[in-house]
C-alpha atoms as a PDB file:
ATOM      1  CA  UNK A   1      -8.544  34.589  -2.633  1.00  0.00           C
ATOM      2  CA  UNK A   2      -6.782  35.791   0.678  1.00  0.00           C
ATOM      3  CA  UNK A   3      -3.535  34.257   1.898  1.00  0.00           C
ATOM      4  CA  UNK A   4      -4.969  32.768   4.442  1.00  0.00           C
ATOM      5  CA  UNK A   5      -7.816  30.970   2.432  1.00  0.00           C
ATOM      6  CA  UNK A   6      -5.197  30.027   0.369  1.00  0.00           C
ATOM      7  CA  UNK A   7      -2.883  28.592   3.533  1.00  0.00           C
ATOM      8  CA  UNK A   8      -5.663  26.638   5.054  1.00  0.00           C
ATOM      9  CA  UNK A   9      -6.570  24.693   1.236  1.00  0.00           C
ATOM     10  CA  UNK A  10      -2.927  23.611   1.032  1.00  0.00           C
ATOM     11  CA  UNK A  11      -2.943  22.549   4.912  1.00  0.00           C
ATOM     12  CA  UNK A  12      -6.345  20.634   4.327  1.00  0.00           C
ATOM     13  CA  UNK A  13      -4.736  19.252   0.577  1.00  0.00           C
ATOM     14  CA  UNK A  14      -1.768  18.136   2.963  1.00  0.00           C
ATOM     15  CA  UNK A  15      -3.882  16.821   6.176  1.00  0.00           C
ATOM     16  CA  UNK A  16      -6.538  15.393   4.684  1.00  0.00           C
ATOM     17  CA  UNK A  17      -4.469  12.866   2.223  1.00  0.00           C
ATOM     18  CA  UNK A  18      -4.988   9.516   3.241  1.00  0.00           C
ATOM     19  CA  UNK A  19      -3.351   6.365   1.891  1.00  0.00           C
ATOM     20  CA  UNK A  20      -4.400   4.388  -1.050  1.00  0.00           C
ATOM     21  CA  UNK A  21      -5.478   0.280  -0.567  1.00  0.00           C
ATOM     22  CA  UNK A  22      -7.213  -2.107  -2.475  1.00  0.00           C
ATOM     23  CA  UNK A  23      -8.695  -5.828  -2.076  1.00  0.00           C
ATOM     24  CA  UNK A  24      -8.124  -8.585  -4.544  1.00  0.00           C
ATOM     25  CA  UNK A  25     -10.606 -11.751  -3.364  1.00  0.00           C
ATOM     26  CA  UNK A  26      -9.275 -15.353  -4.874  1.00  0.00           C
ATOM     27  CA  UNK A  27     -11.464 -18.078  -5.032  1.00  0.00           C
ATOM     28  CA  UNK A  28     -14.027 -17.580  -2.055  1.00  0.00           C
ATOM     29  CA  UNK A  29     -11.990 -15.190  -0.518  1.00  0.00           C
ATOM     30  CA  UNK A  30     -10.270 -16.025   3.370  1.00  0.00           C
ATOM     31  CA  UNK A  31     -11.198 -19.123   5.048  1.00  0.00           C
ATOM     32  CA  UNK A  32      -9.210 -18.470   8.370  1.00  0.00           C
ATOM     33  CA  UNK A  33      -7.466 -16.490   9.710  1.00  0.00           C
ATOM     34  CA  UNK A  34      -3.299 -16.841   8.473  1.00  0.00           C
ATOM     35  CA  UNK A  35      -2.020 -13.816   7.567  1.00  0.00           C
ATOM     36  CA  UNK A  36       1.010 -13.026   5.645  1.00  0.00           C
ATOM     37  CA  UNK A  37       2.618  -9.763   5.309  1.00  0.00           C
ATOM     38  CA  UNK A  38       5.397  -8.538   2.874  1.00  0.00           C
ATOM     39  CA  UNK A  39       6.511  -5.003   1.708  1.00  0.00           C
ATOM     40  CA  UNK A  40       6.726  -4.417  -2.227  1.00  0.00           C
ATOM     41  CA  UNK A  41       9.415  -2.202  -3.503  1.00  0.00           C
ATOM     42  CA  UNK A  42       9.265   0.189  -6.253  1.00  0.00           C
ATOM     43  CA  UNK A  43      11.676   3.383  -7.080  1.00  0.00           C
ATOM     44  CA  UNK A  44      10.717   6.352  -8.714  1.00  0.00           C
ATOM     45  CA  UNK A  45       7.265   7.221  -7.027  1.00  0.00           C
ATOM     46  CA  UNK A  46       6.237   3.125  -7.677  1.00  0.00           C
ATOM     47  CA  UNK A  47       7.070   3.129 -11.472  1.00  0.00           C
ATOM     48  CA  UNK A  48       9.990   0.913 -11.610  1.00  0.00           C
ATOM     49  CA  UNK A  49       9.249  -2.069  -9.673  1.00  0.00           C
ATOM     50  CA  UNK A  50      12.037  -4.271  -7.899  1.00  0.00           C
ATOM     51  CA  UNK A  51      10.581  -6.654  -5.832  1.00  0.00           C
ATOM     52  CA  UNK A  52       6.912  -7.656  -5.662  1.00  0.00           C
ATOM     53  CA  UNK A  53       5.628 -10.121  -3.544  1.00  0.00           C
ATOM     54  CA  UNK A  54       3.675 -12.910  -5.098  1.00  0.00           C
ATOM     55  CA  UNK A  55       0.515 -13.066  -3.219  1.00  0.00           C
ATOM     56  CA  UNK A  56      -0.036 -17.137  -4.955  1.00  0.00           C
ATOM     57  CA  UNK A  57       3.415 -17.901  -3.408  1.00  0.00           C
ATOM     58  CA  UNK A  58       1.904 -16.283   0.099  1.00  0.00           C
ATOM     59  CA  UNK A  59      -1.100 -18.307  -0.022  1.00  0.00           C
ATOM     60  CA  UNK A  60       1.075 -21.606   0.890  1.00  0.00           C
ATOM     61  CA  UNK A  61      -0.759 -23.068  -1.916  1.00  0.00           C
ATOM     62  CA  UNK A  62      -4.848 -22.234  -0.876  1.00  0.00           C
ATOM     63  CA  UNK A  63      -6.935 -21.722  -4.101  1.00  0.00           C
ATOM     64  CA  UNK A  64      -9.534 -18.909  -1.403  1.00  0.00           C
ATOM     65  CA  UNK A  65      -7.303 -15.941   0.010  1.00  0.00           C
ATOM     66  CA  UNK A  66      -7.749 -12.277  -0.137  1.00  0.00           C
ATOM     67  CA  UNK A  67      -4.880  -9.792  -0.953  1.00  0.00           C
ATOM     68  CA  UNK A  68      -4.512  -6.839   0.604  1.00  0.00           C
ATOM     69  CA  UNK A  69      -2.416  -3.931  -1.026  1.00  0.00           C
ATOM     70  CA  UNK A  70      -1.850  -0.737   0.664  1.00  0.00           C
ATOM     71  CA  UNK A  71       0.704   1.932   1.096  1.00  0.00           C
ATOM     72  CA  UNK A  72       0.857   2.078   5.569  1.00  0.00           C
ATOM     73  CA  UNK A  73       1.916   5.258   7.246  1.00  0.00           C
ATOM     74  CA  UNK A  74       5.049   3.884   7.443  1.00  0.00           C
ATOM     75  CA  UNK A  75       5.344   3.001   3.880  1.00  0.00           C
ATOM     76  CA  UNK A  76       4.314   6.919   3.000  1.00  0.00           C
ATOM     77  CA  UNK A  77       6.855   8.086   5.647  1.00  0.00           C
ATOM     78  CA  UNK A  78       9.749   6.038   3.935  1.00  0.00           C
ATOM     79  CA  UNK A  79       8.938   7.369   0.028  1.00  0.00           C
ATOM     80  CA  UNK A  80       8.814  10.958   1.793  1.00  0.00           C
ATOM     81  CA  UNK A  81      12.073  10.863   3.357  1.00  0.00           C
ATOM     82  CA  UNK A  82      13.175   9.335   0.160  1.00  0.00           C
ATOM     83  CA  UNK A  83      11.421  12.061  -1.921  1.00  0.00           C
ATOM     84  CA  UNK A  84      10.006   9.132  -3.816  1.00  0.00           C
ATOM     85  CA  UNK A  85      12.892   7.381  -5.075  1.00  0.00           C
ATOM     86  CA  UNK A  86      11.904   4.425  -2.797  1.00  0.00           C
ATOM     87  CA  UNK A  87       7.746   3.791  -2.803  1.00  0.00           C
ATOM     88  CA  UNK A  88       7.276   0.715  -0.753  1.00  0.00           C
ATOM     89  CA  UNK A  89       3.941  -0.877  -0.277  1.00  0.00           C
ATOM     90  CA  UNK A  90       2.736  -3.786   1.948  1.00  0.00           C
ATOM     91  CA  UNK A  91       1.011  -6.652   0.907  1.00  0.00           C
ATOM     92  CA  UNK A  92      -1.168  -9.034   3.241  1.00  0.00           C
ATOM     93  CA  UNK A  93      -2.802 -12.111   2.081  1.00  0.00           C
ATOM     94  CA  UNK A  94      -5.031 -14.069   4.526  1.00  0.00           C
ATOM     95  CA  UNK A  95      -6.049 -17.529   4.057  1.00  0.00           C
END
């Protein structure tokens, strides 16, 4: 492989990274449209957690929400300039 095959796989490894989310559905999921949103924080690349949001505590109670977990751009930008000693993530439950 050339150097510059080799430069342009690492660019497109670097670029092309996107940020990871998942959806947790409780119950029958949303019925309107509240939305609560609260970071999580984690040290050490999110292996040591220190304080997680409780998304049952965010529901105000509603037995149908839906959880969303991602890491925002934001989020990736603070464990970066942190060089993953802080990992926050955001949580957003909608009920």
């Amino acid at each position: 492989m050339t150097k510059k095959t080799l430069t342009v796989a690492f660019a497109a490894s670097i670029l092309l990274t996107s940020c990871y989310s998942y959806t947790s559905v409780v119950g029958k999921g949303a019925q309107g449209n509240t939305e609560i949103t609260k970071w999580n924080h984690y040290l050490i690349d999110g292996l040591a957690p220190v304080a997680v949001s409780d998304s049952k505590q965010m529901a105000n109670g509603s037995e149908n929400y839906t959880v969303f977990t991602r890491q925002s751009f934001v989020n990736g930008l603070v464990s970066v300039l942190t060089f993953g000693i802080y990992s926050p993530t955001t949580t957003t439950v909608k009920y």
